[in-house]
Protein backbone atom coordinates (compact mmCIF):
# COMPACT_ATOMS: atom_id res chain seq x y z
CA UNK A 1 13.11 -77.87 28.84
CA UNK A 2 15.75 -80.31 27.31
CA UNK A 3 15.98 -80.19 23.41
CA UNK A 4 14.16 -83.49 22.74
CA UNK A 5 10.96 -82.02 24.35
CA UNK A 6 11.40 -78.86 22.53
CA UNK A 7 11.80 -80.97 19.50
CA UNK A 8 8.36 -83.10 20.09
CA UNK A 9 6.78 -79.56 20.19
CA UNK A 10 8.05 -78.49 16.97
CA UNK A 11 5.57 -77.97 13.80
CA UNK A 12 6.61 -78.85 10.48
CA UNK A 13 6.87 -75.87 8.12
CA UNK A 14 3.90 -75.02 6.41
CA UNK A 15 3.85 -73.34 2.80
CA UNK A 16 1.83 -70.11 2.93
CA UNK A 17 -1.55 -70.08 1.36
CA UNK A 18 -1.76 -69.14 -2.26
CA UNK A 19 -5.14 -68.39 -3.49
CA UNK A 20 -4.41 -68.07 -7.67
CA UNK A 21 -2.03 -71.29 -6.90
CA UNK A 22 -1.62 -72.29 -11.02
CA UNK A 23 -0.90 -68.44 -11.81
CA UNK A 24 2.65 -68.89 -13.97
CA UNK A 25 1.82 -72.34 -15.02
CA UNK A 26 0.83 -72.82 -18.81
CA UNK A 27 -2.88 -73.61 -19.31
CA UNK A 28 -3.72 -72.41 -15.72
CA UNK A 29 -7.76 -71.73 -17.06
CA UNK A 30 -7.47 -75.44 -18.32
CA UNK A 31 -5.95 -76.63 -14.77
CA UNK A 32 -8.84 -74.83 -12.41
CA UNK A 33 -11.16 -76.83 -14.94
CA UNK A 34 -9.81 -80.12 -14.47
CA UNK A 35 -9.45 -79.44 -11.09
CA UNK A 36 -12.32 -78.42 -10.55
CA UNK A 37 -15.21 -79.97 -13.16
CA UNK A 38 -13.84 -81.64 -15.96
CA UNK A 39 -14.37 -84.74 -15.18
CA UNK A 40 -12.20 -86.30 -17.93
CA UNK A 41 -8.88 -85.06 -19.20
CA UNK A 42 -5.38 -85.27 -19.61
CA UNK A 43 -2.28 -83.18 -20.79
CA UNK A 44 1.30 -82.94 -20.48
CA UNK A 45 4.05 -80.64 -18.79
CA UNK A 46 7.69 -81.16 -19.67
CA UNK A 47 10.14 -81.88 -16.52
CA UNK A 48 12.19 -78.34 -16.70
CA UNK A 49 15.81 -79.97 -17.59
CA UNK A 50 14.70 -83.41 -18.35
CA UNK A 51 13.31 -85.83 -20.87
CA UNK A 52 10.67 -87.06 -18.74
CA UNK A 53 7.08 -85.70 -18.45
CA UNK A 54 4.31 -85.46 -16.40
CA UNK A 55 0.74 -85.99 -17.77
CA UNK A 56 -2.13 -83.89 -14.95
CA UNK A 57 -4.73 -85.99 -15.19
CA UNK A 58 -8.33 -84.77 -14.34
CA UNK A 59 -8.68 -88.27 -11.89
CA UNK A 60 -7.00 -91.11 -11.21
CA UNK A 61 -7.94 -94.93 -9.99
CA UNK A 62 -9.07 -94.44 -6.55
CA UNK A 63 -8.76 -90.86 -6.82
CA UNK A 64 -5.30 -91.66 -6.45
CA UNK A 65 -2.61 -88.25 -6.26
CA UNK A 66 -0.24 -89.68 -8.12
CA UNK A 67 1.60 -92.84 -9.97
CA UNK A 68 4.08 -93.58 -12.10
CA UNK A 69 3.75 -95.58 -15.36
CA UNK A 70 5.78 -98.67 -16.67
CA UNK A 71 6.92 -96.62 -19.41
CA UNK A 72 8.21 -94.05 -16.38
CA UNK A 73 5.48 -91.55 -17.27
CA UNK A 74 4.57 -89.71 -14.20
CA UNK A 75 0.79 -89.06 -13.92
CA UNK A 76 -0.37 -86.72 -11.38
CA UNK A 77 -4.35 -86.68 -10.13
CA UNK A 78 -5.92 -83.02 -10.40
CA UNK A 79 -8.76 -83.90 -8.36
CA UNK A 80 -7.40 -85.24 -4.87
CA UNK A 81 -8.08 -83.11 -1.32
CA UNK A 82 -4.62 -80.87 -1.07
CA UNK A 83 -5.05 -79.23 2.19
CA UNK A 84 -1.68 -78.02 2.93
CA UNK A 85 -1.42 -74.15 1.89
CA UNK A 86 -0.37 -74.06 -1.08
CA UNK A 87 -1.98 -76.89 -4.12
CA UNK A 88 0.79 -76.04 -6.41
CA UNK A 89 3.24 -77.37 -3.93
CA UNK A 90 1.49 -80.34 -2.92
CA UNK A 91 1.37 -81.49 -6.95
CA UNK A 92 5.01 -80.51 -7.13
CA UNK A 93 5.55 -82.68 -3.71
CA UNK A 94 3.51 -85.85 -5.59
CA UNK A 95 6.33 -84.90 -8.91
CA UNK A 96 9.30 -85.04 -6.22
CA UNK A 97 8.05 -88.59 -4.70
CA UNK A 98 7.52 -90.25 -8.04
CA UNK A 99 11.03 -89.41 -9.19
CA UNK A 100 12.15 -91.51 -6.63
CA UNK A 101 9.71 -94.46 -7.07
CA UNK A 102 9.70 -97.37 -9.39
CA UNK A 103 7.52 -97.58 -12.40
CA UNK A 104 4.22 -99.31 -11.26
CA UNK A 105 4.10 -97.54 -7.87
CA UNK A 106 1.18 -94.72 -6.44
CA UNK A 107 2.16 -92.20 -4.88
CA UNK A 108 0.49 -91.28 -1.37
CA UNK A 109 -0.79 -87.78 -0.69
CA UNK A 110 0.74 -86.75 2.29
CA UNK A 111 2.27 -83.20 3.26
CA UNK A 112 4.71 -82.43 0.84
CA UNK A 113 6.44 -79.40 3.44
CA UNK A 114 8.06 -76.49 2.39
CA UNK A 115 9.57 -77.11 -1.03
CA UNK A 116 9.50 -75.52 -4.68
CA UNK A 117 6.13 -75.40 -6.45
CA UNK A 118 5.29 -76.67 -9.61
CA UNK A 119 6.17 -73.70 -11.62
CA UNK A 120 9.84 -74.38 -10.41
CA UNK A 121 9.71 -78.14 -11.72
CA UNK A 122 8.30 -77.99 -14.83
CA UNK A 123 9.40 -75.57 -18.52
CA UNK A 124 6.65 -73.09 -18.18
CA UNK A 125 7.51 -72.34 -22.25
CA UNK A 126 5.65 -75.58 -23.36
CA UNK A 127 2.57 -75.70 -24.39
CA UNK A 128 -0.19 -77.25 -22.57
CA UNK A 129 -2.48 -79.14 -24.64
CA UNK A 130 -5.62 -81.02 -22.94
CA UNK A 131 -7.23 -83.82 -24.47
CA UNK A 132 -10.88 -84.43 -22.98
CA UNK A 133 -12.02 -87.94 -22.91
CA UNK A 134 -15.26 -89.32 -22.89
CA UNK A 135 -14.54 -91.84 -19.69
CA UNK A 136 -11.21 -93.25 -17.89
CA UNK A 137 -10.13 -95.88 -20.93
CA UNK A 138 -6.78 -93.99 -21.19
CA UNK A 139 -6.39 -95.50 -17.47
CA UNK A 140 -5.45 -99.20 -18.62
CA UNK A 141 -3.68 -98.04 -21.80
CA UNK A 142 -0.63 -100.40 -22.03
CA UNK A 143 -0.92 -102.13 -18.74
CA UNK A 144 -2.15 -105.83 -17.95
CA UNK A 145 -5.01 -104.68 -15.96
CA UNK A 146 -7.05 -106.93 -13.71
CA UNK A 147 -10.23 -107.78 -13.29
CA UNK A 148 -10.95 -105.49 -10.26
CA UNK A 149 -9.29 -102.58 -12.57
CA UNK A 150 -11.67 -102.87 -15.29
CA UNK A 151 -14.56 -103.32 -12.65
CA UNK A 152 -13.07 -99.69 -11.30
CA UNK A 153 -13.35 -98.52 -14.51
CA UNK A 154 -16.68 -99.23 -15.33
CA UNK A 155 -18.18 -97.90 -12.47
CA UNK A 156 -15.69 -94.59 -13.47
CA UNK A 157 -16.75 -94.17 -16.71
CA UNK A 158 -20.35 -94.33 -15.40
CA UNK A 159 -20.04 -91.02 -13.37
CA UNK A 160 -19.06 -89.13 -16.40
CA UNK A 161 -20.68 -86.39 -17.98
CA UNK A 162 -20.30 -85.60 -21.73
CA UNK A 163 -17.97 -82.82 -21.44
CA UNK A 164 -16.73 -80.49 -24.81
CA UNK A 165 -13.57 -78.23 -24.37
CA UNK A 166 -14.35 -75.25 -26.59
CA UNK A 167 -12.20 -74.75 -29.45
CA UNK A 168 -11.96 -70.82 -30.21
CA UNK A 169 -11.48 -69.32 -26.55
CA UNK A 170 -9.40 -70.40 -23.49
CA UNK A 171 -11.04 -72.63 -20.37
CA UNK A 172 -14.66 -72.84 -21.59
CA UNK A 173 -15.85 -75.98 -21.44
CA UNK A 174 -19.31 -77.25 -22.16
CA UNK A 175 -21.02 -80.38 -20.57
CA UNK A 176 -24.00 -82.43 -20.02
CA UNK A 177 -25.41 -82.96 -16.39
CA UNK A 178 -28.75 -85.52 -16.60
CA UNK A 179 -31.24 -83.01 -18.70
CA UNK A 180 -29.47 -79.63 -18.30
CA UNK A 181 -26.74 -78.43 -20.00
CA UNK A 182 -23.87 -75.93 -18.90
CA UNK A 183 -20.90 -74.07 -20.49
CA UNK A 184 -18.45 -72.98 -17.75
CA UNK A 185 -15.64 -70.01 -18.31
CA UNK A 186 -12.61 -69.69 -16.36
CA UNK A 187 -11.47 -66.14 -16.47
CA UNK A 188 -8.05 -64.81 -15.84
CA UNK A 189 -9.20 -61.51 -15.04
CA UNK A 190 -9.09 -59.40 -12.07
CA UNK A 191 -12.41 -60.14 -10.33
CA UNK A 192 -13.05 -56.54 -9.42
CA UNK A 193 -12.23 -55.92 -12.81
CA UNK A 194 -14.37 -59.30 -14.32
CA UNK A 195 -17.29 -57.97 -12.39
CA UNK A 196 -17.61 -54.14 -13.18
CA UNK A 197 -17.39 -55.72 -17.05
CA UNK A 198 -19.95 -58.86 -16.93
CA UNK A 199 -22.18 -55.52 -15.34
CA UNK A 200 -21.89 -53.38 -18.02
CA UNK A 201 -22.67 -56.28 -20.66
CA UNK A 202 -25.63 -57.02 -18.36
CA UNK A 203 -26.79 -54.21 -17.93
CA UNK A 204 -26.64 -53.49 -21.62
CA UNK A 205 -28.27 -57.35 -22.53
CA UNK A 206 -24.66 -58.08 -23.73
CA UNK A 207 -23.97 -61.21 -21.67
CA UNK A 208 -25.87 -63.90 -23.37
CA UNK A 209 -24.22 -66.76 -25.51
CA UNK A 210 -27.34 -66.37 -28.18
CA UNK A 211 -31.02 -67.49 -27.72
CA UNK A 212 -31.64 -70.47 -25.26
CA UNK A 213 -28.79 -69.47 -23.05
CA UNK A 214 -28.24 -67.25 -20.39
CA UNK A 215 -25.65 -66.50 -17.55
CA UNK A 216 -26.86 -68.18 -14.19
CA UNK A 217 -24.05 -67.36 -11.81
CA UNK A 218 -20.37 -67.51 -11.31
CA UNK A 219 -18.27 -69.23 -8.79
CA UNK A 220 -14.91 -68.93 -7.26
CA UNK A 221 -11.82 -71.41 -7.94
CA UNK A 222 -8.01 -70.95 -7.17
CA UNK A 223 -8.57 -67.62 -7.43
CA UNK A 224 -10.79 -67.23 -10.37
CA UNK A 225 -13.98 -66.05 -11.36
CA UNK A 226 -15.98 -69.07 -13.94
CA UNK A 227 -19.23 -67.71 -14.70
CA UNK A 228 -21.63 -70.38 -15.68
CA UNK A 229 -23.99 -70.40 -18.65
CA UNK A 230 -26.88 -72.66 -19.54
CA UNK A 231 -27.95 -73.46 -22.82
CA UNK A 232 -30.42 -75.50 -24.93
CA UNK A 233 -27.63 -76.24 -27.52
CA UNK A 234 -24.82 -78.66 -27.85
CA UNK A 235 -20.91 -77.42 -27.99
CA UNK A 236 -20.76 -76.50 -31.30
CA UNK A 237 -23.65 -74.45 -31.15
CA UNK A 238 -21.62 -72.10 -28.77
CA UNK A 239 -18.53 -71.76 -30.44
CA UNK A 240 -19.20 -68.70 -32.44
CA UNK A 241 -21.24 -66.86 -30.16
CA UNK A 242 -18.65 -67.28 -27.34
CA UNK A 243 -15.57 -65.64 -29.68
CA UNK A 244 -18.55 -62.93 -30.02
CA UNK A 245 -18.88 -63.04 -26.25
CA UNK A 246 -15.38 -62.71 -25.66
CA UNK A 247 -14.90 -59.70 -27.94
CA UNK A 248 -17.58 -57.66 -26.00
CA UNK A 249 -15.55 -58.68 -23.06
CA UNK A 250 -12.67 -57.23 -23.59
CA UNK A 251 -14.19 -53.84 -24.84
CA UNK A 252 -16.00 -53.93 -21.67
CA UNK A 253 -12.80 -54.97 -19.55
CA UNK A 254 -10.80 -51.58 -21.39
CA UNK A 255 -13.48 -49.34 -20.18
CA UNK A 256 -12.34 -47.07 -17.15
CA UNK A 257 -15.63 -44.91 -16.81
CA UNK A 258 -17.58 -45.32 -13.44
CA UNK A 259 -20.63 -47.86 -13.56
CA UNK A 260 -24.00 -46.22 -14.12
CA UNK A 261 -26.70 -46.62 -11.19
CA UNK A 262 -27.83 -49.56 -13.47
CA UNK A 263 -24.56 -50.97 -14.19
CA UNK A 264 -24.36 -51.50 -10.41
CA UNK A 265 -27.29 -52.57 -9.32
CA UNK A 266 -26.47 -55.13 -11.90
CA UNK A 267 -22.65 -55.64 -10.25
CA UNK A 268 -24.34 -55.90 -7.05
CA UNK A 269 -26.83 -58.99 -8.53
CA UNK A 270 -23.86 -60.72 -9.78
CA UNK A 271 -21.78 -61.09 -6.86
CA UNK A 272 -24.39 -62.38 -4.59
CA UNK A 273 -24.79 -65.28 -7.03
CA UNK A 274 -21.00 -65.86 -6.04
CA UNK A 275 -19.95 -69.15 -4.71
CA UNK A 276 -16.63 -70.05 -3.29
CA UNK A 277 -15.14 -73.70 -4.07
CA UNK A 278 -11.95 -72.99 -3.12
């Protein structure tokens, strides 16, 4: 077989799958919830060695991966179909095409190869600070948009649910879907761990937010348990009772003893109201 054919038979170099793919980055809770169910938000990471930044946004126009502003801003979509390995490459793969791009221009999503991740582009020491917005205004903030871009709008800001970011804890964010409402916890615990704890609270009537809300389930994301709560009460309402929450948490996480016949049974009814996103 001459080289050319051997060539045609060639694959490209794949990254290797990485399940907890924001581990490293600051604000990784934050990132699995924009990724994931926030349906409005922005915030910034710093270009390691550079000037420039990069604002993750929660969603783009069109669900676009990736553009870069007039002002040379480079805004990268959260919630586009990566389905090459690795997401934290693919977003770092958007970064490396916009640097090359002129201001104006989207960037296509398209398989980025083998190539550093985001953790290796951007100064992890920053702090990651996300700003929740009620709809997708911030999209046409100092551009001449057209008539068809406010019409995209519109219809944008019509599919989004009031959504709170809780103040006192770390990736809990509250929303409101028709008549129900939720609050949603990324954890960055050990899900072996997460689960023999969330059992032992359970089991011991620990695990509610206060009256009017209760733990329905938890589901997978990136490598990360969120459990999901739903409540009768707005944001605010929450905000105490979750520091509470997370308090009991953390005694419970320290514990080493083995679970009681209760505390598993109780394990047990937790992780079959598991469900995997991704």
């Amino acid at each position: 077989m001459g080289k050319k054919s051997r060539r045609k038979g060639e694959k490209k170099a794949r990254m290797p799958y990485v399940a907890r793919t924001f581990e490293g980055l600051p604000g990784e809770l934050d990132l699995v919830a924009m990724r994931e169910f926030v349906p409005s938000a922005t915030a910034v990471l710093k270009l390691a060695g550079s000037d420039r930044t990069i604002r993750m946004c929660s969603l783009l126009p069109g669900n676009g991966a990736g553009l870069v502003r007039p002002d040379g801003e480079i805004w990268v979509g959260l919630q586009v179909a990566h389905n090459h390995g690795d997401i934290s490459r693919d977003l770092a793969g958007i970064v490396e095409t916009a640097l090359e791009l002129e201001p104006g221009q989207p960037v296509p999503v398209r398989d980025p190869g083998v190539g550093p991740r985001l953790q290796e582009l951007v100064d992890t020491s920053a702090p990651f600070e996300v700003e929740v917005h009620e709809g997708f205004d911030f999209w046409l903030e100092g551009v001449d948009a057209s008539a068809d871009a406010h019409a995209l709008l519109e219809q944008a800001n019509a599919t989004a649910s009031p959504t709170v970011k809780l103040s006192g804890v770390e990736g809990a964010y509250w929303t409101e879907m028709g008549e129900r409402r939720f609050l949603r916890w990324a954890q960055p615990h050990d899900e072996g761990q997460l689960l023999d704890a969330l059992a032992r609270l359970h089991a011991a009537g620990d695990d509610d937010l206060g009256d009017g809300v209760r733990l329905i389930g938890m589901f997978r994301a990136h490598g990360l348990l969120v459990p999901v709560w739903e409540t009768d009460g707005d944001a605010a309402s929450l905000e105490e009772p979750a520091a509470a929450f997370k308090k009991r948490l953390d005694a419970a996480l320290a514990e080493d003893a083995p679970l009681t016949a209760e505390q598993r049974d109780a394990r047990n009814g937790l992780a079959n109201r598991q469900l995997t996103i991704r």
